[in-house]
PDB file of N, CA and C in Angstrom:
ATOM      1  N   UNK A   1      18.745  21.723   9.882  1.00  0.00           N
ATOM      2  CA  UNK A   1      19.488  20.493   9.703  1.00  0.00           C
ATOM      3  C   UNK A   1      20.632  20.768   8.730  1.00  0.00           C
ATOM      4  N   UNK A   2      21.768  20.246   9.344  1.00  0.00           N
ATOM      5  CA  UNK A   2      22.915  20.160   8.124  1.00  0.00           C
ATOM      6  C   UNK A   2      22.270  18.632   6.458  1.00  0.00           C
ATOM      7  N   UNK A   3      22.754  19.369   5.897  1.00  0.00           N
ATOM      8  CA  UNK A   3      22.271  18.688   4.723  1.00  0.00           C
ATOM      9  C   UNK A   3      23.348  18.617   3.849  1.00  0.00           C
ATOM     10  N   UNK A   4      23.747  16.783   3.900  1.00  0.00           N
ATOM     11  CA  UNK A   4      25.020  16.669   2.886  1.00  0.00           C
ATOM     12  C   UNK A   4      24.571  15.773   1.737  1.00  0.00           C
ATOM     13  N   UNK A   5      24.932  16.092   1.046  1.00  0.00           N
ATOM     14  CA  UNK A   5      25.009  14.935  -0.347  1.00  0.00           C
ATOM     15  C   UNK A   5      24.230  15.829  -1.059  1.00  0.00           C
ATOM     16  N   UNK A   6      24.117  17.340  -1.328  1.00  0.00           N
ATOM     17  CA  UNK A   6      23.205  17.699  -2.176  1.00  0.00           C
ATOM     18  C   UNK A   6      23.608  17.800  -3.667  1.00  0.00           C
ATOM     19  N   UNK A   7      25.059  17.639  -4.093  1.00  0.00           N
ATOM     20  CA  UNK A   7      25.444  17.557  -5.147  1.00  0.00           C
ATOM     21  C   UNK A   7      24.608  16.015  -5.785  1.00  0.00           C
ATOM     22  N   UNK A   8      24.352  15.163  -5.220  1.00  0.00           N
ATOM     23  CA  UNK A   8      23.082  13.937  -5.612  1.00  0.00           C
ATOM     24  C   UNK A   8      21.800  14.946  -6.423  1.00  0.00           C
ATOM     25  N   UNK A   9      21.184  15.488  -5.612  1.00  0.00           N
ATOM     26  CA  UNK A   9      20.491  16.473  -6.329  1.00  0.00           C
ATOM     27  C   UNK A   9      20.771  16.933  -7.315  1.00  0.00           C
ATOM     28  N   UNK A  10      21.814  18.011  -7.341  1.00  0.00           N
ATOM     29  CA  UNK A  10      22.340  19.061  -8.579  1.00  0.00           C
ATOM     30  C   UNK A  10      22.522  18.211  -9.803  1.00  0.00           C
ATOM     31  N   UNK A  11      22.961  16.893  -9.657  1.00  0.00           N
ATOM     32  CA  UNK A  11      23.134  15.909 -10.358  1.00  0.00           C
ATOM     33  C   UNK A  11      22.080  15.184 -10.981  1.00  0.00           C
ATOM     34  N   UNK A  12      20.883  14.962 -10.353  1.00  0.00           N
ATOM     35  CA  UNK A  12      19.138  14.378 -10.524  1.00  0.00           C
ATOM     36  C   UNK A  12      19.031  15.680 -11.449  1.00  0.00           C
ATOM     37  N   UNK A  13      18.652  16.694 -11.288  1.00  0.00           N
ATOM     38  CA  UNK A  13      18.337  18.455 -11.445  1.00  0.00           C
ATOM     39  C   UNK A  13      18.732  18.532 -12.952  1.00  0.00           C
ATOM     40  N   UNK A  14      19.857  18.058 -13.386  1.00  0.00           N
ATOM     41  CA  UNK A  14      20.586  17.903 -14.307  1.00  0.00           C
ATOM     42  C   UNK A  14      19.877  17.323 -15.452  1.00  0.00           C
ATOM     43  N   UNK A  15      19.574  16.174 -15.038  1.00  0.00           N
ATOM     44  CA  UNK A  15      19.008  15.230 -15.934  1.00  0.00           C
ATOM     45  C   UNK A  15      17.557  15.153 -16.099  1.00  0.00           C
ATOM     46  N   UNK A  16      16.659  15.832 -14.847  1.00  0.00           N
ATOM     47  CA  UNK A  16      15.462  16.417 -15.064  1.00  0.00           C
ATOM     48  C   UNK A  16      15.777  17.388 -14.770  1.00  0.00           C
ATOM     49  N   UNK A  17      15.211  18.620 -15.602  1.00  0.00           N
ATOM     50  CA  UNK A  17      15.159  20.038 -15.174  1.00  0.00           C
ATOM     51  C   UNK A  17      13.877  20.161 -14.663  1.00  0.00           C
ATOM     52  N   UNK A  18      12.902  19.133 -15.203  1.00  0.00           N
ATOM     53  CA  UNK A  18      11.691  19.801 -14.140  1.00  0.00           C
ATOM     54  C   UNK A  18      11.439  19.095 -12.982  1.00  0.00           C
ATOM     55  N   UNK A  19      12.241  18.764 -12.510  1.00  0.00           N
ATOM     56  CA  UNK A  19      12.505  18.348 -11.203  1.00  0.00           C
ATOM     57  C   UNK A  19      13.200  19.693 -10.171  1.00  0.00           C
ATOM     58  N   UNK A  20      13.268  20.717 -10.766  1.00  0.00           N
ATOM     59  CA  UNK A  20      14.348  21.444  -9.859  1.00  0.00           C
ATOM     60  C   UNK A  20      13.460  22.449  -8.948  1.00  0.00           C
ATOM     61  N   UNK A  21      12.358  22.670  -9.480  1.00  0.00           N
ATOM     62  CA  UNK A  21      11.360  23.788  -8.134  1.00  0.00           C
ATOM     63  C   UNK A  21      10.851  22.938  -7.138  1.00  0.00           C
ATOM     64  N   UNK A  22      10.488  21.649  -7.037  1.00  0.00           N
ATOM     65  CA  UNK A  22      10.647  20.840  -5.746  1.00  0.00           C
ATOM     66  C   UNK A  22      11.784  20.117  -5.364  1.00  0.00           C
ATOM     67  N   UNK A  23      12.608  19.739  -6.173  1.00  0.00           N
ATOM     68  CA  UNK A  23      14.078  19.656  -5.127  1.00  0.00           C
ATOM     69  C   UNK A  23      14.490  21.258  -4.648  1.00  0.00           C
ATOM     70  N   UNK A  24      14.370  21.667  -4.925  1.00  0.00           N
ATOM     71  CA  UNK A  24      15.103  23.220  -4.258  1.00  0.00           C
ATOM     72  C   UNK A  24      14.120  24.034  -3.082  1.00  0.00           C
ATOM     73  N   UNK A  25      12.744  23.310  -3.143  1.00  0.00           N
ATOM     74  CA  UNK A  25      12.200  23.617  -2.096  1.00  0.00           C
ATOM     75  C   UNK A  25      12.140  22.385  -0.962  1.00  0.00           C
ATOM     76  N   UNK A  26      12.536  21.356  -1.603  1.00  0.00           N
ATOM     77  CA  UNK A  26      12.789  19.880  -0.169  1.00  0.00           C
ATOM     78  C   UNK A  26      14.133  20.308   0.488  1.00  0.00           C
ATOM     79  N   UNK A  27      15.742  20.786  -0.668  1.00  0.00           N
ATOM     80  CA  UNK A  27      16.290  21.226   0.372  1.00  0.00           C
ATOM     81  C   UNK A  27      15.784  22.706   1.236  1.00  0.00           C
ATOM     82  N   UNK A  28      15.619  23.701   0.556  1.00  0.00           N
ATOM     83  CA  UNK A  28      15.653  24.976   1.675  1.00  0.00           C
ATOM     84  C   UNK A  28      14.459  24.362   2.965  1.00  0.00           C
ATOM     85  N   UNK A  29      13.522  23.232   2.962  1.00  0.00           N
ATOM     86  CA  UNK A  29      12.992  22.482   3.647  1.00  0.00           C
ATOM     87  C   UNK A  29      13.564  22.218   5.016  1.00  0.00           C
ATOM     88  N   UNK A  30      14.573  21.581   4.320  1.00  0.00           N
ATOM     89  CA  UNK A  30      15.122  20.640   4.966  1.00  0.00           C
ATOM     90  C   UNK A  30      16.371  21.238   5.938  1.00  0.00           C
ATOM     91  N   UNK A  31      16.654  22.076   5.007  1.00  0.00           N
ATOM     92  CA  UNK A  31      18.241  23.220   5.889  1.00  0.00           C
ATOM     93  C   UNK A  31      17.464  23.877   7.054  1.00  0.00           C
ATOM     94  N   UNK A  32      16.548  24.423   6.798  1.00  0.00           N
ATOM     95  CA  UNK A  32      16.018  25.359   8.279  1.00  0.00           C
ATOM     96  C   UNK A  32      14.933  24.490   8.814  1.00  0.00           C
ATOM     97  N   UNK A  33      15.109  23.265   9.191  1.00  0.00           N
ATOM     98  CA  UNK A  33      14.460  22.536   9.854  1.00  0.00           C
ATOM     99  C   UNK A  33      15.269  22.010  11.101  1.00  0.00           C
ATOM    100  N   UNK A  34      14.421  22.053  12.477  1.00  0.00           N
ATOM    101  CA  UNK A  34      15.295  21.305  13.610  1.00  0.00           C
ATOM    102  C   UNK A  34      14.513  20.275  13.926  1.00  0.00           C
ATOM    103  N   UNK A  35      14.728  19.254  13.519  1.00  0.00           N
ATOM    104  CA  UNK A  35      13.973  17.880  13.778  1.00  0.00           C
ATOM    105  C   UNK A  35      14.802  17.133  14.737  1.00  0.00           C
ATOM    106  N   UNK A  36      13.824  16.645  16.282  1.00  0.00           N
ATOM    107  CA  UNK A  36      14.447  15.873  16.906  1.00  0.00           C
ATOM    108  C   UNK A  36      13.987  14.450  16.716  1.00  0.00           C
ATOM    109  N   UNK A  37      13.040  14.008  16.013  1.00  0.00           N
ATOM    110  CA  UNK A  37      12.395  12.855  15.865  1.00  0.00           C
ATOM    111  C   UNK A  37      11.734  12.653  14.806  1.00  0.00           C
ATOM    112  N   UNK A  38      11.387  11.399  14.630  1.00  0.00           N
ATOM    113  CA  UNK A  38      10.778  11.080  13.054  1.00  0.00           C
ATOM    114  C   UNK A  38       9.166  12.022  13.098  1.00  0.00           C
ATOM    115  N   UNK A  39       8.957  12.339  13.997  1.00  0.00           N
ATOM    116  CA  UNK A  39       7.295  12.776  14.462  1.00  0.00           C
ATOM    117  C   UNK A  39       7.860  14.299  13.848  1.00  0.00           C
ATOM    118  N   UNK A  40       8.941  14.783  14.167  1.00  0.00           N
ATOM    119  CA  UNK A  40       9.431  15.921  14.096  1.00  0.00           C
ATOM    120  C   UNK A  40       9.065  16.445  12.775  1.00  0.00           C
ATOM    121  N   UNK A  41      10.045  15.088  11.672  1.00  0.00           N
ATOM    122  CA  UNK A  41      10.019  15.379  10.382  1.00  0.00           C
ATOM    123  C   UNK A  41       8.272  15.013   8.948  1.00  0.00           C
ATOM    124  N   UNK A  42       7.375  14.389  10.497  1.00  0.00           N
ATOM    125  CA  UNK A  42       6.372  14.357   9.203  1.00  0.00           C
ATOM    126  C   UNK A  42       5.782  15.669  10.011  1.00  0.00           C
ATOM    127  N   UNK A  43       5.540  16.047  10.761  1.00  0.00           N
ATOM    128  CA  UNK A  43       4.858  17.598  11.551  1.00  0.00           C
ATOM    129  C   UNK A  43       5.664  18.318  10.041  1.00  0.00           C
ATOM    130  N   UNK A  44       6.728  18.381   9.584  1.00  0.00           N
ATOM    131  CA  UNK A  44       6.883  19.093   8.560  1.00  0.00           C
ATOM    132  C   UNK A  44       6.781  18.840   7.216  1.00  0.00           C
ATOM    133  N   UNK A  45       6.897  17.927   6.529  1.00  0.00           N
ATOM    134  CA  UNK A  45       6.862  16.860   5.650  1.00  0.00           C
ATOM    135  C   UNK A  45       6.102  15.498   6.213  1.00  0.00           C
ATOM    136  N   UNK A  46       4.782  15.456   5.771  1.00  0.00           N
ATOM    137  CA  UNK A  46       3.937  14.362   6.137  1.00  0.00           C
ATOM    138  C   UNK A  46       3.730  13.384   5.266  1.00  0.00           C
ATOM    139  N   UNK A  47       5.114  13.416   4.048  1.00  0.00           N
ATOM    140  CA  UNK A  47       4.415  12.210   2.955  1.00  0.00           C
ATOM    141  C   UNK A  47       6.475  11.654   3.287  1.00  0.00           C
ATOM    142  N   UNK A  48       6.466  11.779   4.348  1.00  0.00           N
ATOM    143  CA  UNK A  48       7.865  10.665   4.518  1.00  0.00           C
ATOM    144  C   UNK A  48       7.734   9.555   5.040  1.00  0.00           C
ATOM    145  N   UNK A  49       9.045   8.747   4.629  1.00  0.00           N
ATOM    146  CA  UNK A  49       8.736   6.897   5.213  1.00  0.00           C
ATOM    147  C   UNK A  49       9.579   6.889   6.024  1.00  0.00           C
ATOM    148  N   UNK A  50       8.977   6.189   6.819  1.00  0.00           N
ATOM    149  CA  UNK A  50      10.327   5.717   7.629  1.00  0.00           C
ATOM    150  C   UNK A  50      10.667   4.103   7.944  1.00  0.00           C
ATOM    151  N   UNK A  51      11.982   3.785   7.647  1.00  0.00           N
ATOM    152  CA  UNK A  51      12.311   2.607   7.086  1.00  0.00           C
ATOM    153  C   UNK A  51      13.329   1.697   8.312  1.00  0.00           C
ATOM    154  N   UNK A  52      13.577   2.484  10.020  1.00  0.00           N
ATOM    155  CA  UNK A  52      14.149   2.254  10.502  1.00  0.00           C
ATOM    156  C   UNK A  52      15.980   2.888  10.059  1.00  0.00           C
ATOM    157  N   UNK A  53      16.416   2.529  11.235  1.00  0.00           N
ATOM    158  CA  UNK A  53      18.129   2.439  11.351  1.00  0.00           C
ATOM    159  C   UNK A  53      18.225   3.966  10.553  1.00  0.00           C
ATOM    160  N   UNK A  54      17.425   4.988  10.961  1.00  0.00           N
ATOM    161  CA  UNK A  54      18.024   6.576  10.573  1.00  0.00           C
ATOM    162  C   UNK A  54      17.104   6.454   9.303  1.00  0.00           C
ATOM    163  N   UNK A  55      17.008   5.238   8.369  1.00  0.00           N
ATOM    164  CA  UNK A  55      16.683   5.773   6.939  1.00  0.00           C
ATOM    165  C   UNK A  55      15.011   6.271   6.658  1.00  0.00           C
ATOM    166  N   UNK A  56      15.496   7.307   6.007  1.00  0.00           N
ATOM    167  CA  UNK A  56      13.940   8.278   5.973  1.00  0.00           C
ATOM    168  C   UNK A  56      13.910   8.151   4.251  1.00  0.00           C
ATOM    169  N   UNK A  57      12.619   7.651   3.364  1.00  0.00           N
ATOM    170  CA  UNK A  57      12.415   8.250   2.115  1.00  0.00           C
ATOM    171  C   UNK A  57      11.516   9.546   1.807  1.00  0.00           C
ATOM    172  N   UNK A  58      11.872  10.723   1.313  1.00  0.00           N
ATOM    173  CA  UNK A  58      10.885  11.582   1.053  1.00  0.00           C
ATOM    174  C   UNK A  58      10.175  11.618   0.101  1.00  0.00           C
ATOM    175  N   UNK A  59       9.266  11.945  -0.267  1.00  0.00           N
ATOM    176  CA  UNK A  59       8.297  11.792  -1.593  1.00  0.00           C
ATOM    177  C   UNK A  59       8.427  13.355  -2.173  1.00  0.00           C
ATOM    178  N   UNK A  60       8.612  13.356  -3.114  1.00  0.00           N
ATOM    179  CA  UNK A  60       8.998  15.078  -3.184  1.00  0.00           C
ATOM    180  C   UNK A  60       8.414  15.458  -4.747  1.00  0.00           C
ATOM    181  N   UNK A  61       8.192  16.635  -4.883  1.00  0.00           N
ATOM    182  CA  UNK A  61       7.330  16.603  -6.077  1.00  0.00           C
ATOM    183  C   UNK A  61       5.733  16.070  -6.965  1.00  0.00           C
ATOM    184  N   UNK A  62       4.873  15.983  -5.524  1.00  0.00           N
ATOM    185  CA  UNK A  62       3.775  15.421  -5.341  1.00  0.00           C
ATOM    186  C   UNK A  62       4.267  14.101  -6.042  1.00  0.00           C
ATOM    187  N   UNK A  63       5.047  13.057  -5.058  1.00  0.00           N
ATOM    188  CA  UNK A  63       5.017  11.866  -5.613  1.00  0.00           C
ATOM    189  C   UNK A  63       5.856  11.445  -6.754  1.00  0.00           C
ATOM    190  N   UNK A  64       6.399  12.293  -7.455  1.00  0.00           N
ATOM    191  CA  UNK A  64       7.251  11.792  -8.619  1.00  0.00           C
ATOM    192  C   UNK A  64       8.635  11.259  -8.137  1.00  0.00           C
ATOM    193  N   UNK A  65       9.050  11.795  -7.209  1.00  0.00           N
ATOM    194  CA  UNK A  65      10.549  11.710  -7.046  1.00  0.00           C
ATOM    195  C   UNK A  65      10.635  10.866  -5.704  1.00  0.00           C
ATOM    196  N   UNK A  66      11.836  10.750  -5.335  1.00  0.00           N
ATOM    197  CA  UNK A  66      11.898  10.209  -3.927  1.00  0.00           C
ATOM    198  C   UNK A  66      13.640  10.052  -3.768  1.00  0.00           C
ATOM    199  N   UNK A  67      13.750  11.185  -2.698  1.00  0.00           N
ATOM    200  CA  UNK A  67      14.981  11.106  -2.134  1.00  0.00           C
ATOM    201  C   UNK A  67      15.251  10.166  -0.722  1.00  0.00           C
ATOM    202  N   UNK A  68      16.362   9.497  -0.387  1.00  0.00           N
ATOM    203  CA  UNK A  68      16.414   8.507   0.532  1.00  0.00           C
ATOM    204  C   UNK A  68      17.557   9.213   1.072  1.00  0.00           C
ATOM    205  N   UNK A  69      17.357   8.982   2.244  1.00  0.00           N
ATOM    206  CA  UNK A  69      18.289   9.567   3.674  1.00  0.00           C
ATOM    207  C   UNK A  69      18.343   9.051   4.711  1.00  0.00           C
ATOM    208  N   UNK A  70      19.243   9.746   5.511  1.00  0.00           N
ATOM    209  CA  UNK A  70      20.195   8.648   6.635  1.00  0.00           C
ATOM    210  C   UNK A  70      19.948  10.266   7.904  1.00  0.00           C
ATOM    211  N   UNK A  71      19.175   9.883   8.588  1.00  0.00           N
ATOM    212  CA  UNK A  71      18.884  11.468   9.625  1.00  0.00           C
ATOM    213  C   UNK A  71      19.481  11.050  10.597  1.00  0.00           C
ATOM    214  N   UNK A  72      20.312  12.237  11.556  1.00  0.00           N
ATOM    215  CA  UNK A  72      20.865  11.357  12.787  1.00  0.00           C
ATOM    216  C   UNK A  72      20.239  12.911  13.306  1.00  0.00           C
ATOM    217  N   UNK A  73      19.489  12.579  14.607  1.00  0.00           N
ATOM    218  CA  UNK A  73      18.593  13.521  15.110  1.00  0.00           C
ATOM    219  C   UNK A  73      19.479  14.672  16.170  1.00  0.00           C
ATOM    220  N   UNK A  74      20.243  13.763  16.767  1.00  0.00           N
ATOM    221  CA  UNK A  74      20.872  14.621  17.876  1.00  0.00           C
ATOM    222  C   UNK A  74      22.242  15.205  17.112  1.00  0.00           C
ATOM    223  N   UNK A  75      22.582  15.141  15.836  1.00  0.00           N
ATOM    224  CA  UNK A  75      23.626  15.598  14.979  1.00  0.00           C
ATOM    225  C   UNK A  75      23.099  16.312  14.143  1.00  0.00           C
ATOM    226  N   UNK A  76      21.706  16.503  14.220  1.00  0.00           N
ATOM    227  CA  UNK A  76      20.843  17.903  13.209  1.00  0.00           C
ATOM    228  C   UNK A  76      21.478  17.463  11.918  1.00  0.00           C
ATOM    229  N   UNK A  77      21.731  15.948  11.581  1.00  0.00           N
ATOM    230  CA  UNK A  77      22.659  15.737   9.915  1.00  0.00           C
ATOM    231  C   UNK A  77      21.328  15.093   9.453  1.00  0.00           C
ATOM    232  N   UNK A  78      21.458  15.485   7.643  1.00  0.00           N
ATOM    233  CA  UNK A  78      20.659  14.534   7.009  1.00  0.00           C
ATOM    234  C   UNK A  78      21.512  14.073   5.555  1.00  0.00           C
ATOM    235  N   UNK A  79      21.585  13.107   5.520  1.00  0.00           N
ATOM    236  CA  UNK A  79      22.898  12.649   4.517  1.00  0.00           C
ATOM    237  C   UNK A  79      22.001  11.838   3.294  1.00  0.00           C
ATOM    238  N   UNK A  80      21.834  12.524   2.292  1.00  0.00           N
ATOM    239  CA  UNK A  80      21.308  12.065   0.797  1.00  0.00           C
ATOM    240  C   UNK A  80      22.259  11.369   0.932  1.00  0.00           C
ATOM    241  N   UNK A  81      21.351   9.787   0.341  1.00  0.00           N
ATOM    242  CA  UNK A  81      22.123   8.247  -0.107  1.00  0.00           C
ATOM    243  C   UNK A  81      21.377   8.167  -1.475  1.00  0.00           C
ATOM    244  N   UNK A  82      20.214   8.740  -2.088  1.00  0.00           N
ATOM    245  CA  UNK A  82      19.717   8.470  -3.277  1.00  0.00           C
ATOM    246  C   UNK A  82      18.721   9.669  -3.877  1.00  0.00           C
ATOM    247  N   UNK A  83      18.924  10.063  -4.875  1.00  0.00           N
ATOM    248  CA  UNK A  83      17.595  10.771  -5.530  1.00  0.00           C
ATOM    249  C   UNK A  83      16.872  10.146  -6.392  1.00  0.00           C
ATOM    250  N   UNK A  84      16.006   9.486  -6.873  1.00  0.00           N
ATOM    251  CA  UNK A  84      15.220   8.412  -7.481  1.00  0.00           C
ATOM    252  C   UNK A  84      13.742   8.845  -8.147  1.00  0.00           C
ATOM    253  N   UNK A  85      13.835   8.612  -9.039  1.00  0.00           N
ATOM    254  CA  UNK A  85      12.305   8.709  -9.893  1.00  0.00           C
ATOM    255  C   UNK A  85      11.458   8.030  -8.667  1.00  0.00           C
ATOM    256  N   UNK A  86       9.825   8.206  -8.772  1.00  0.00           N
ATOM    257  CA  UNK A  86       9.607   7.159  -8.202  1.00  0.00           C
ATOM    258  C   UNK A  86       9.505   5.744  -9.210  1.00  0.00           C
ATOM    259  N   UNK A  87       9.570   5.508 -10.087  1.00  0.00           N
ATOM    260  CA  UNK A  87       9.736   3.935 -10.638  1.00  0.00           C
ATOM    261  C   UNK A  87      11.599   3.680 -10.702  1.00  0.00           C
ATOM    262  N   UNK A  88      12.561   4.154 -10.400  1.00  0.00           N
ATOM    263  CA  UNK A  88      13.595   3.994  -9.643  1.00  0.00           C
ATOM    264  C   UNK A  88      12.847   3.583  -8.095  1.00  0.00           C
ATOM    265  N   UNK A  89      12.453   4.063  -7.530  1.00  0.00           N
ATOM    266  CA  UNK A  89      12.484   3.605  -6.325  1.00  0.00           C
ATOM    267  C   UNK A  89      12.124   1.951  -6.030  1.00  0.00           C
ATOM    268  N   UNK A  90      10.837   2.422  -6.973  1.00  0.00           N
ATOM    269  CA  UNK A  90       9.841   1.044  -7.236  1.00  0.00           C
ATOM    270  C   UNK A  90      11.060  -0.163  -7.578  1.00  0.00           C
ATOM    271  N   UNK A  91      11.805   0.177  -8.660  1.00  0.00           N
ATOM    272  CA  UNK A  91      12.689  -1.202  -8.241  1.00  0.00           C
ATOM    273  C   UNK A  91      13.607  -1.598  -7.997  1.00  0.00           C
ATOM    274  N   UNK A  92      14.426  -0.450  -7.397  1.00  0.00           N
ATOM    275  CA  UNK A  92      15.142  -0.818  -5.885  1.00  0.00           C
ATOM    276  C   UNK A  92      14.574  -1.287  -4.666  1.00  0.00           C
ATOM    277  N   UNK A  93      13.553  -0.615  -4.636  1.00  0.00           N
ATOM    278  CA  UNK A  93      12.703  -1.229  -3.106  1.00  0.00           C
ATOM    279  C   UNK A  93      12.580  -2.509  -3.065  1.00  0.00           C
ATOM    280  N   UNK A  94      12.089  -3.284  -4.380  1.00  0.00           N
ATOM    281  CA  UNK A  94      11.734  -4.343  -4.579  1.00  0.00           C
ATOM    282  C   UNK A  94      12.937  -5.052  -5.161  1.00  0.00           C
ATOM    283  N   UNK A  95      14.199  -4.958  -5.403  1.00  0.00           N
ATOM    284  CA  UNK A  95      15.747  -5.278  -5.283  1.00  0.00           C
ATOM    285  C   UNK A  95      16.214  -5.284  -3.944  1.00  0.00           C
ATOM    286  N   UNK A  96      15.182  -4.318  -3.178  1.00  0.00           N
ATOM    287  CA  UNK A  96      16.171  -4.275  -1.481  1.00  0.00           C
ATOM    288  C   UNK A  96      17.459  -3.741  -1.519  1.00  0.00           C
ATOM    289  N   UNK A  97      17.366  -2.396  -2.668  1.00  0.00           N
ATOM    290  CA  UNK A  97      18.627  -1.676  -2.469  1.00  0.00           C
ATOM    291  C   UNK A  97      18.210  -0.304  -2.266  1.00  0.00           C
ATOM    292  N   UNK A  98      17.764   0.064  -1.263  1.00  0.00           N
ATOM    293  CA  UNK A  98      17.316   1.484  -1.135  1.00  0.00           C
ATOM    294  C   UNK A  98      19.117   1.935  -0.791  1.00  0.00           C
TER     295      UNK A  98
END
């Protein structure tokens, strides 16, 4: 999969450093992955959501983190819209601003 927005990451990475051995293994994950369907992407990653209209959340870092994405299947794209603690997530989700 093409994978854009990873400067979102480098940027999260930044501000936690111990966040960076599971973001750096969700992307190399995520780059040599060919996912044609959401079935595609939990066969590889089985702790993802799926939220409709493309948007996928990953849980990354047994649960601490959670990156949010926009997958378009037949464009092999996955476009970071958020990298998020999970209590960031917790209240955006519950703001309804993923």
């Amino acid at each position: 999969m093409e994978l854009i927005g990873k400067m979102l990451v480098q940027r999260f990475v930044r501000r936690r450093p111990q966040a960076r051995a599971p973001m750096a293994a969700w992307v190399t994950v995520v780059e040599m992955a060919v996912w044609q369907s959401p079935h595609d992407v939990r066969e590889t990653l089985g702790h993802a959501d799926f939220l409709g209209r493309g948007l996928t959340i990953f849980n990354v870092g047994g649960n601490k983190y959670r990156i949010s994405t926009t997958t378009t299947y037949q464009n092999q794209r996955v476009v970071i819209r958020r990298v998020m603690t999970h209590r960031e997530y917790d209240r955006r989700s519950n703001e309804g601003t993923l």
